[in-house]
N, C-alpha and C. Protein backbone atom coordinates (compact mmCIF):
# COMPACT_ATOMS: atom_id res chain seq x y z
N UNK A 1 3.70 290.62 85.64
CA UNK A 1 2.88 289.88 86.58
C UNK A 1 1.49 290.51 86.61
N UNK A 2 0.59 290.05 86.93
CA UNK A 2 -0.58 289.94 87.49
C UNK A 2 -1.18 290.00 88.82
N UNK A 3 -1.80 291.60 89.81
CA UNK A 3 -2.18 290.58 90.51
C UNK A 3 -3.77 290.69 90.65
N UNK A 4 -4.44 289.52 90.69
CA UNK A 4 -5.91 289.63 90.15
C UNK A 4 -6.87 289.87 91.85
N UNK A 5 -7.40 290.27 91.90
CA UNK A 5 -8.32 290.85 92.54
C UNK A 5 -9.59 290.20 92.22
N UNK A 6 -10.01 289.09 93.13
CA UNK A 6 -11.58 288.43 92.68
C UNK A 6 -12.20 288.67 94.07
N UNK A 7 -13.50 287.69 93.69
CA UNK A 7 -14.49 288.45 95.23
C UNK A 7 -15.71 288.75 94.60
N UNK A 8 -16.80 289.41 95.04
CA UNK A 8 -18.20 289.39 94.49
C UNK A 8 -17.86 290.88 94.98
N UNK A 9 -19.05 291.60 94.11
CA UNK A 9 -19.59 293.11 94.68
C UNK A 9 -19.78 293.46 96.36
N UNK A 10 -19.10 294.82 96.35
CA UNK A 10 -19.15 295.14 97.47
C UNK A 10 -18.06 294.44 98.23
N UNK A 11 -17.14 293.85 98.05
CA UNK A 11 -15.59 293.51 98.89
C UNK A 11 -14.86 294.45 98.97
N UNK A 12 -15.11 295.08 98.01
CA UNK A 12 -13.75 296.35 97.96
C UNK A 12 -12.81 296.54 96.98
N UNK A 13 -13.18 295.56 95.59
CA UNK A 13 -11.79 294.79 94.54
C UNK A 13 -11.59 296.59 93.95
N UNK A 14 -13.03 297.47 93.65
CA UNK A 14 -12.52 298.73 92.89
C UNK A 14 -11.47 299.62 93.57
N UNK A 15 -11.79 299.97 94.77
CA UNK A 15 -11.28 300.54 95.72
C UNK A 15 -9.74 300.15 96.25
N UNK A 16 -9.52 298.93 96.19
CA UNK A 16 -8.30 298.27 96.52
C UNK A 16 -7.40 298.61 95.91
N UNK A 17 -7.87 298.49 94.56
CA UNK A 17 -7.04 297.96 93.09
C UNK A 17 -5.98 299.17 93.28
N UNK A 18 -6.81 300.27 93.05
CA UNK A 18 -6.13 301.81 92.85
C UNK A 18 -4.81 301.74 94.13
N UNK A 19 -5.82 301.49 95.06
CA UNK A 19 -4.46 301.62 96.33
C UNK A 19 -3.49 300.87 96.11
N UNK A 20 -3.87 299.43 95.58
CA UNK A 20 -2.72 298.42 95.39
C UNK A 20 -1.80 298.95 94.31
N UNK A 21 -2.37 299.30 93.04
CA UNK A 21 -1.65 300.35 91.95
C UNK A 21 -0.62 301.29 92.51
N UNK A 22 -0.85 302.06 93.94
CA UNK A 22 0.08 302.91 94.28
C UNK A 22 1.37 302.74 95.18
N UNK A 23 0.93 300.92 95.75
CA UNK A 23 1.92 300.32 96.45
C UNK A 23 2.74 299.28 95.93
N UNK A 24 2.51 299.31 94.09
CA UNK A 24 3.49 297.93 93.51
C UNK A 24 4.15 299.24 92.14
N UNK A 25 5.32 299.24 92.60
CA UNK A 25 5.79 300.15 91.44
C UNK A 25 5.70 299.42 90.46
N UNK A 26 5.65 300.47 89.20
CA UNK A 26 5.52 300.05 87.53
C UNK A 26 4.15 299.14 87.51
N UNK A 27 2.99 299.89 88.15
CA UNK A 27 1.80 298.90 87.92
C UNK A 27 1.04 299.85 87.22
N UNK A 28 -0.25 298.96 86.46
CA UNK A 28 -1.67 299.85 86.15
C UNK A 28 -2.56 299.09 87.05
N UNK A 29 -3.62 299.49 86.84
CA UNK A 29 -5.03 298.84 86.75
C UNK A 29 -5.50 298.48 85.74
N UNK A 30 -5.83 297.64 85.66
CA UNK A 30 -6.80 296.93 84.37
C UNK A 30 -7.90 296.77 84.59
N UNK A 31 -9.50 297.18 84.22
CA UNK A 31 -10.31 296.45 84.80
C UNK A 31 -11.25 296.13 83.17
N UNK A 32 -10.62 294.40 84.03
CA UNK A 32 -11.01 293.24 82.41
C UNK A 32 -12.67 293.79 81.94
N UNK A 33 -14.12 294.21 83.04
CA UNK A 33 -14.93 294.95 82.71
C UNK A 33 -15.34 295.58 81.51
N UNK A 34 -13.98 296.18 81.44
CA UNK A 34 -14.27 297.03 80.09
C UNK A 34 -14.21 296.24 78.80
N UNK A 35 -13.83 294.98 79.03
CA UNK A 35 -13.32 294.67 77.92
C UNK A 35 -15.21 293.99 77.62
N UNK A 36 -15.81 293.44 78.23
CA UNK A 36 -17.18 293.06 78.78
C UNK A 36 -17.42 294.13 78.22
N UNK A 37 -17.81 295.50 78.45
CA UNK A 37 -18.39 296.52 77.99
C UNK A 37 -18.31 296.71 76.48
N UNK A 38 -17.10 296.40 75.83
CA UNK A 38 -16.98 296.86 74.61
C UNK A 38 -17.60 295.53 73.69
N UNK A 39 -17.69 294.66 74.15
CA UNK A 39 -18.59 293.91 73.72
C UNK A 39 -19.92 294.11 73.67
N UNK A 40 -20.30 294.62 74.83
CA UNK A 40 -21.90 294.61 74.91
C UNK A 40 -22.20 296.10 74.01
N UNK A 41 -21.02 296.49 73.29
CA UNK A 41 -21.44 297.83 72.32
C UNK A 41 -21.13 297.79 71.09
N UNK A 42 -21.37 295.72 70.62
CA UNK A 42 -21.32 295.62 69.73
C UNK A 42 -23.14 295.60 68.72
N UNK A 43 -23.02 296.05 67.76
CA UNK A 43 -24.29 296.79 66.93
C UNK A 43 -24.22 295.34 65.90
N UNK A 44 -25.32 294.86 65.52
CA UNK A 44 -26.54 294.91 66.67
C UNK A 44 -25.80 293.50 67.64
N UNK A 45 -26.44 293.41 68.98
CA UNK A 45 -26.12 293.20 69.99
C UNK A 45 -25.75 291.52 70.00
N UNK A 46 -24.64 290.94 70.85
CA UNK A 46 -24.55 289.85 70.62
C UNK A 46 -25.44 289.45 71.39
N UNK A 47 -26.15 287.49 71.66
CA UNK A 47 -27.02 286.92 71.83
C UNK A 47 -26.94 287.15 73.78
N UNK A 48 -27.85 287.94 74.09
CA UNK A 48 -27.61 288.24 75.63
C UNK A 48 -27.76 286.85 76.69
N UNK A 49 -26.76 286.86 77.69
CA UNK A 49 -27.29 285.41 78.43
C UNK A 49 -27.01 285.62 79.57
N UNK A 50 -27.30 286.86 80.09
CA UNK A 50 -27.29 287.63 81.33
C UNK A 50 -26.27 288.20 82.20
N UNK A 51 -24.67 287.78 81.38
CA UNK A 51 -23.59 288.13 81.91
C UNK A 51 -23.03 288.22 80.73
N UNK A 52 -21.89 289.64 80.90
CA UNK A 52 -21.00 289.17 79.30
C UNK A 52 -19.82 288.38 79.65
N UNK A 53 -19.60 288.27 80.76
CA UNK A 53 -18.76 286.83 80.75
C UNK A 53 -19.39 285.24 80.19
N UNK A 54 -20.65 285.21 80.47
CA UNK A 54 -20.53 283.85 79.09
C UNK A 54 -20.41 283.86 78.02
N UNK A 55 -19.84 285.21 77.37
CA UNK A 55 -19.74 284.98 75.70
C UNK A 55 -18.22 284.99 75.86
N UNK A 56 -17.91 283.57 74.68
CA UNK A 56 -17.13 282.56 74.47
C UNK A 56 -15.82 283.62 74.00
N UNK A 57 -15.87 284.98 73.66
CA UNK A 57 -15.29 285.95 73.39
C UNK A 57 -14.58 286.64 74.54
N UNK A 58 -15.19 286.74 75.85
CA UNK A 58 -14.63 287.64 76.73
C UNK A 58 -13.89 287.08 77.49
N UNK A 59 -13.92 285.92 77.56
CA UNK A 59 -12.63 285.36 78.13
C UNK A 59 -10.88 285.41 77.27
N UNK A 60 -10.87 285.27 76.17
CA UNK A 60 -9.52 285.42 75.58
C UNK A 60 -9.06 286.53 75.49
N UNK A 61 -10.46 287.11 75.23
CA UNK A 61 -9.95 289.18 74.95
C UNK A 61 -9.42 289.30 75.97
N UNK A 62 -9.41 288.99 77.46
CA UNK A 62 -8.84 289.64 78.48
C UNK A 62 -7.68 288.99 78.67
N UNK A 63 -7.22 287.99 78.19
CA UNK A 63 -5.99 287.15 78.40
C UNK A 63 -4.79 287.90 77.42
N UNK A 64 -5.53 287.99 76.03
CA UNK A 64 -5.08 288.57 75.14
C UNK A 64 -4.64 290.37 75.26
N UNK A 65 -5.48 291.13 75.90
CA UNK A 65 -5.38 292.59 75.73
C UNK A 65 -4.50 292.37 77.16
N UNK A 66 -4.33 291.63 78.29
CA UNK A 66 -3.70 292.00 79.33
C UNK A 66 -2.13 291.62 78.68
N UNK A 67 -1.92 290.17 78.10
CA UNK A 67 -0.76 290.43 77.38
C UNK A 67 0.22 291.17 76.35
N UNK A 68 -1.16 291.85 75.63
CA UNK A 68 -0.23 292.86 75.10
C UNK A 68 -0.16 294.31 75.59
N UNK A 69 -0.91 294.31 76.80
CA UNK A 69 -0.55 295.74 77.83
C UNK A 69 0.68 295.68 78.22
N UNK A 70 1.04 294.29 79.00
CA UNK A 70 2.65 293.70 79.56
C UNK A 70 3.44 293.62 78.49
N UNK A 71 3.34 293.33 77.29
CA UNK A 71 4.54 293.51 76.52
C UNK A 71 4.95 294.37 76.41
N UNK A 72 3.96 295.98 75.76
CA UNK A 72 3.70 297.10 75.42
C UNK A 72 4.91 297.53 77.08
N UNK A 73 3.92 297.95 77.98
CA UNK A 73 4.21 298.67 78.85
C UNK A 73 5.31 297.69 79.96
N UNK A 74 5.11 296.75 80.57
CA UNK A 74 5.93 295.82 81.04
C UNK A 74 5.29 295.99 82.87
N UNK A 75 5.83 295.82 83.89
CA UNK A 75 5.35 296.19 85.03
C UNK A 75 4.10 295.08 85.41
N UNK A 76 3.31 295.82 86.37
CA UNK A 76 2.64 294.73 86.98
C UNK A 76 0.92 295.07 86.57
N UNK A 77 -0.09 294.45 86.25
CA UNK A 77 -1.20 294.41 86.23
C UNK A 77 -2.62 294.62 87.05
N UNK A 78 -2.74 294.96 87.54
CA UNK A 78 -3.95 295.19 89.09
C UNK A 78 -5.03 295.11 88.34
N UNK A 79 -5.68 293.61 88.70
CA UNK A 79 -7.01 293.64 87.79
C UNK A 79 -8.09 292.76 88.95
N UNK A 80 -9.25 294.41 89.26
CA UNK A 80 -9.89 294.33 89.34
C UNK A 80 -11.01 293.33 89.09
N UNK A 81 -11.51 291.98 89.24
CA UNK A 81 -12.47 291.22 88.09
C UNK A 81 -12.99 290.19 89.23
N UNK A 82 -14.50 290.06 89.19
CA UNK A 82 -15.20 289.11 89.97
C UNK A 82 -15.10 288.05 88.46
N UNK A 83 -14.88 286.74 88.93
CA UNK A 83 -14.92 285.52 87.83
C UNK A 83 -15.65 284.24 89.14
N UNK A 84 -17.00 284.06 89.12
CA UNK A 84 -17.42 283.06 90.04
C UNK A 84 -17.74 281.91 89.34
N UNK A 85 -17.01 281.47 87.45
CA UNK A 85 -17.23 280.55 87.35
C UNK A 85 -16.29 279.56 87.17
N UNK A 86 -16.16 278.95 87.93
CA UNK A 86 -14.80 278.26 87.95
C UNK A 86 -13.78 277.87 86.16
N UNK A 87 -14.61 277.37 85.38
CA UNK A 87 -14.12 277.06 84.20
C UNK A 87 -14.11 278.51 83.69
N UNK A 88 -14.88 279.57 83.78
CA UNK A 88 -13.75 280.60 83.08
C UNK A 88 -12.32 281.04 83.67
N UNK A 89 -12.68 280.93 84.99
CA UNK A 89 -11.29 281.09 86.05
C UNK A 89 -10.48 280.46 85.18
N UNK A 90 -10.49 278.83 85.05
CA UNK A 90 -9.50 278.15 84.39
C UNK A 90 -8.82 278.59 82.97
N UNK A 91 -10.06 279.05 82.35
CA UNK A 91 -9.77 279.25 81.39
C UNK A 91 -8.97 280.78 80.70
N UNK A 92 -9.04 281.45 81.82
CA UNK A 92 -8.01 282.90 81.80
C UNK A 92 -6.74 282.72 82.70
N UNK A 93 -7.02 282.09 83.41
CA UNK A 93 -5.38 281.18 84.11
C UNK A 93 -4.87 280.56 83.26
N UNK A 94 -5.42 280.00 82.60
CA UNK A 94 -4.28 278.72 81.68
C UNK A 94 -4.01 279.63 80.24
N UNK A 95 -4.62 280.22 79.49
CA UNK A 95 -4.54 281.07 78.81
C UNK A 95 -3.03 282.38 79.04
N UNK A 96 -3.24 282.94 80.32
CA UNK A 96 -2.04 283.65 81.15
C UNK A 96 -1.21 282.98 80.89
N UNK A 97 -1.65 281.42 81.66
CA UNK A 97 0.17 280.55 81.58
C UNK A 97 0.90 280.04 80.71
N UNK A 98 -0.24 279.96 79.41
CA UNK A 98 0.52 280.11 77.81
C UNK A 98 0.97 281.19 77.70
N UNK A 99 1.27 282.07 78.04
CA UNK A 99 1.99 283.34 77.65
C UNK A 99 2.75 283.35 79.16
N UNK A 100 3.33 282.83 79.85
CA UNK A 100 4.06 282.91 80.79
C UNK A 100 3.95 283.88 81.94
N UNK A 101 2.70 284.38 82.14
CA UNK A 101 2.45 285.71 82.57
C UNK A 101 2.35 285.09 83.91
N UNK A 102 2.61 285.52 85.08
CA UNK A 102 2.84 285.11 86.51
C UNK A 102 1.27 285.92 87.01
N UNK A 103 0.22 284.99 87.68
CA UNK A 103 -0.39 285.96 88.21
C UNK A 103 -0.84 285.19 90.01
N UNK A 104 -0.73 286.26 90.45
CA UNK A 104 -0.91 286.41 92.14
C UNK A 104 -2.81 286.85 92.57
N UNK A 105 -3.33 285.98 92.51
CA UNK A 105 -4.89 285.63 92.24
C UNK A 105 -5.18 286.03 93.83
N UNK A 106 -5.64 286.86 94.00
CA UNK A 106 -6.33 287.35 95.79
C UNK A 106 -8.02 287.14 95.37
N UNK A 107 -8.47 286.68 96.59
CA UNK A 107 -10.27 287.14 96.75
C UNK A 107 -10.03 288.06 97.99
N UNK A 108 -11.12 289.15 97.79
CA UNK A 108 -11.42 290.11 98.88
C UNK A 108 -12.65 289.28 99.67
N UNK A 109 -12.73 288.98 100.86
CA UNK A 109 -13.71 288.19 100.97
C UNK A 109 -14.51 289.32 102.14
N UNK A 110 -15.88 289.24 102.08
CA UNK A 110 -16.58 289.79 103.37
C UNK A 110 -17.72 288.89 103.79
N UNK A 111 -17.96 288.74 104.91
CA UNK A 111 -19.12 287.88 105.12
C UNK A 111 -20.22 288.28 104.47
N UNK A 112 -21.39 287.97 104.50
CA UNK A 112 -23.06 288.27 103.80
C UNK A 112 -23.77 289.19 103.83
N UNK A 113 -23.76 289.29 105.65
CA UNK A 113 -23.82 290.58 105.99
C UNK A 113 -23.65 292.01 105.78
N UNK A 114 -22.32 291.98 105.83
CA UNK A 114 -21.14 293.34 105.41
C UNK A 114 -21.41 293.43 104.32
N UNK A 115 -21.42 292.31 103.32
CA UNK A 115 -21.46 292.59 101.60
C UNK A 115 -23.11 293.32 101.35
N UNK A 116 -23.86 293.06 102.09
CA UNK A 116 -25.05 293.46 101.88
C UNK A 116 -25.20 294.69 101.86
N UNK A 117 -24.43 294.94 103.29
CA UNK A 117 -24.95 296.35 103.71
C UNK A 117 -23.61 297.13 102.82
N UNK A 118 -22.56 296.82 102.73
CA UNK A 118 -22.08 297.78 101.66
C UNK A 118 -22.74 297.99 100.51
N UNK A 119 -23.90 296.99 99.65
CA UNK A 119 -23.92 297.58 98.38
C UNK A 119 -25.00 297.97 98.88
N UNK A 120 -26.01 298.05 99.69
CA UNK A 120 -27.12 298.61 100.02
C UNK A 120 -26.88 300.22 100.28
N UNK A 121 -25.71 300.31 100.96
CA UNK A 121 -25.14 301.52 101.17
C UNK A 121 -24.11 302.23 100.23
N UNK A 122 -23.75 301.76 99.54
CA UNK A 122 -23.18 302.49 98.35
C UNK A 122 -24.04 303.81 97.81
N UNK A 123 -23.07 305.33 97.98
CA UNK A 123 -23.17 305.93 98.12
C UNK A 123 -22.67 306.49 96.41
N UNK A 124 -21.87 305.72 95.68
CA UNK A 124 -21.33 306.14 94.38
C UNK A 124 -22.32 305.31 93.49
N UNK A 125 -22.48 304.25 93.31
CA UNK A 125 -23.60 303.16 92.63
C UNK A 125 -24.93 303.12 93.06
N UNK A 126 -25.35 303.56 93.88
CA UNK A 126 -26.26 302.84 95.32
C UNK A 126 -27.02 301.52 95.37
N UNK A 127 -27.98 301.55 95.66
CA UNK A 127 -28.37 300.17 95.71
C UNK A 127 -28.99 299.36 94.60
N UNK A 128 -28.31 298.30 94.37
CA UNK A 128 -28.42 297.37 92.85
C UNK A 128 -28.74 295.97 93.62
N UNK A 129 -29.80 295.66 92.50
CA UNK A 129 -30.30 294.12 92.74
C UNK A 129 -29.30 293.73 91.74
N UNK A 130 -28.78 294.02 90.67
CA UNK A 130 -27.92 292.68 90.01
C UNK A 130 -26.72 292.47 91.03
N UNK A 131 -26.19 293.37 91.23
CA UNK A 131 -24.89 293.05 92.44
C UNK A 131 -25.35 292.30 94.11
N UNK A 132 -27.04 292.55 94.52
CA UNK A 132 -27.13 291.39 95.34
C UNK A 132 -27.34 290.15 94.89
N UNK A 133 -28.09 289.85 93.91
CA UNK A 133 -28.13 289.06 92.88
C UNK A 133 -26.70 287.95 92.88
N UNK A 134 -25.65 288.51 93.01
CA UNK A 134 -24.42 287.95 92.99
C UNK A 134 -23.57 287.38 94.50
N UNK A 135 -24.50 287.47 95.32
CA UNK A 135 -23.89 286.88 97.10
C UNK A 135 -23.73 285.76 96.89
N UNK A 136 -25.01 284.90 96.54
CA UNK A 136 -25.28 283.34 96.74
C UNK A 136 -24.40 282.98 95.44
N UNK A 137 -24.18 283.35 94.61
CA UNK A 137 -23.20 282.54 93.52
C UNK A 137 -21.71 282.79 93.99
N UNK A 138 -21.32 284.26 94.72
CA UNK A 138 -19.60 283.96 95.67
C UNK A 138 -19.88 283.26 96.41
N UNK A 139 -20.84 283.08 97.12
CA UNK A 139 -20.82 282.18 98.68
C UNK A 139 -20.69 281.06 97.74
N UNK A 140 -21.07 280.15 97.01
CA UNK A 140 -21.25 278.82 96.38
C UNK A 140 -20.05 278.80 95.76
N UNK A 141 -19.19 279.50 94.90
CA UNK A 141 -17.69 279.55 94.49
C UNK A 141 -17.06 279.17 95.75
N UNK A 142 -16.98 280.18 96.59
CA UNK A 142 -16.33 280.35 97.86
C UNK A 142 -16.22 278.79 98.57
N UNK A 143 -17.52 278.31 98.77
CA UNK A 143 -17.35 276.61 99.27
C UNK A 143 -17.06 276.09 98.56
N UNK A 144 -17.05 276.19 96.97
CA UNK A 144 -16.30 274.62 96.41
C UNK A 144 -15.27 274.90 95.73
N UNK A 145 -14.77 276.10 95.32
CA UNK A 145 -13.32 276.22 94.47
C UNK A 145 -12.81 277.54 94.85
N UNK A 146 -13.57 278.68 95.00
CA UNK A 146 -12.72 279.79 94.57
C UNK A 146 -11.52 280.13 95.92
N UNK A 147 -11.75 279.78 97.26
CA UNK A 147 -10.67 280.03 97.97
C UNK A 147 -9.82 279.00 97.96
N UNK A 148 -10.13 278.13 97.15
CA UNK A 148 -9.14 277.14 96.95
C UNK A 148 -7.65 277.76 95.97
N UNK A 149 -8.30 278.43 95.30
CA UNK A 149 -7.59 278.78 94.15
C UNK A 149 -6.88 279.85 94.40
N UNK A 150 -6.86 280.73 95.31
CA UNK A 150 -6.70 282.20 95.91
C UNK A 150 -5.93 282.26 97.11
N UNK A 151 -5.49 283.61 96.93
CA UNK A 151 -5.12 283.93 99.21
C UNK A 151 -6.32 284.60 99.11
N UNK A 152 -7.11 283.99 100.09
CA UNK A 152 -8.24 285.08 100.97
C UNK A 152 -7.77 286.42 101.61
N UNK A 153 -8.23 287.54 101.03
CA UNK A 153 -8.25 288.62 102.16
C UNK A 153 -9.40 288.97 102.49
N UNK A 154 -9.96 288.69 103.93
CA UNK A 154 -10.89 288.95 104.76
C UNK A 154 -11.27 290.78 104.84
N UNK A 155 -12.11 291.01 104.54
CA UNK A 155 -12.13 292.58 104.63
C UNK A 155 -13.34 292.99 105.27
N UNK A 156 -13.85 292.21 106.20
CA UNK A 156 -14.85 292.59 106.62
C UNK A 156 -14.77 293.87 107.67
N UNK A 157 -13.29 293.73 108.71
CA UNK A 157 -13.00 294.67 109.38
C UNK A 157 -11.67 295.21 108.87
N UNK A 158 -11.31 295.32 107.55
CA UNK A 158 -10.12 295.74 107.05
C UNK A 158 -10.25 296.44 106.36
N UNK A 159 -10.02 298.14 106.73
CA UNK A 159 -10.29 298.96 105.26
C UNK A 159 -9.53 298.73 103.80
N UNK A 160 -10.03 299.81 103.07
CA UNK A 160 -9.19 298.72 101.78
C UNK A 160 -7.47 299.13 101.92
N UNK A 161 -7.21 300.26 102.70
CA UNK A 161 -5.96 300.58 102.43
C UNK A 161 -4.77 299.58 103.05
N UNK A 162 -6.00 299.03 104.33
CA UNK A 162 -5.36 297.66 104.58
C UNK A 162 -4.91 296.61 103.96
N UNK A 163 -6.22 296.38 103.32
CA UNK A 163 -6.31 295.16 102.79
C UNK A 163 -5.08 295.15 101.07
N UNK A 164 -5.24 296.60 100.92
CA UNK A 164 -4.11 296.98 99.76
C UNK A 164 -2.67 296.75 99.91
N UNK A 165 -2.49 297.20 101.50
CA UNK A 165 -0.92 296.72 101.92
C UNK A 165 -0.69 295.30 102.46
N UNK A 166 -1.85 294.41 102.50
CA UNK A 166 -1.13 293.18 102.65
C UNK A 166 -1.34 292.63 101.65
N UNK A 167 -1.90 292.88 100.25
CA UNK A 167 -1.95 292.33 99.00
C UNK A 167 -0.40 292.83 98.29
N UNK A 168 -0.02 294.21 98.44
CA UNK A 168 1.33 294.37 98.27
C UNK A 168 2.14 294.09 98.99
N UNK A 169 2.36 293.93 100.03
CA UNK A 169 3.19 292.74 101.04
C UNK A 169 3.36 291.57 100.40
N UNK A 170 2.59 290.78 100.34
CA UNK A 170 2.42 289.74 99.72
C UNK A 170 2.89 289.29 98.54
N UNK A 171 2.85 290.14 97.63
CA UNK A 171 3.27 290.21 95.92
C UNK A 171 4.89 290.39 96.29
N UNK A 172 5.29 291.27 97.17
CA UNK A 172 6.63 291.19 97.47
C UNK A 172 7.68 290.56 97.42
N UNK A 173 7.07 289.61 98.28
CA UNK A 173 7.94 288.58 98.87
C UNK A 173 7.75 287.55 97.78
């Protein structure tokens, strides 16, 4: 299984993940990211278009490398990954569900506010315009598909260790 962790910067998805990792036995973390990274360290560079999620590549690699982590190792998946565009959403969901892979899709959600002042206040990253850069495109997911698609966890007043045990609660049952 899968359980995916979406949401924009500053919700809490890094922070969660690990905790959620320590409350679903036989889990990892995955964070699909890297797989984005190892792309963008391809020589010389593929055609940049301001995210490496629009290259037509990073969507299967992560469908693909998460399935053969679960074959390999077996257990559950904790993946970390903001996806605010709906057709790649689709397109790593349906991809999963050709390979039968079960996944339990959460958004960490925080109001505008909170999200602000966490990445403003980030103390490990600190303050990044590409990650505010990214409010108004969750808020715009958020109204037309992405909590459609998801359980919302509200984390505005929920630390993550909270918000970790009702994401493993949840996967539980």
């Amino acid at each position: 299984m899968i359980v995916w962790l979406n949401g924009t910067h500053g919700a809490g998805k890094t922070t969660t993940s690990a905790l959620v990792q320590k409350l679903i036995p036989d889990s990892r973390v995955f964070d699909a990211e890297k797989v984005g990274e190892t792309l963008m360290d391809i020589t010389p560079g593929l055609p940049w278009t301001g995210n490496f999620q629009d290259w037509p590549p990073w969507r299967p690699l992560v469908v693909e490398t998460a399935r053969h982590v679960l074959d390999y190792a077996g257990g559950t998946l904790v993946m970390p990954m903001t996806v605010l565009v709906e057709q790649y959403w689709r397109e790593i969901s349906a991809g999963l569900a050709r390979h039968r892979i079960p996944v339990r899709h959460f958004v960490l959600h925080a109001d505008q506010d909170t999200l602000r002042g966490r990445i403003e206040g980030d103390l490990v990253l600190g303050p990044s315009t590409f990650r505010l850069q990214h409010l108004e495109p969750y808020a715009e997911a958020a109204r037309t598909w992405l909590h459609d698609e998801a359980e919302v966890i509200d984390t505005t007043d929920l630390t993550p260790a909270q918000a970790a045990e009702r994401i493993a609660s949840s996967t539980a049952g």
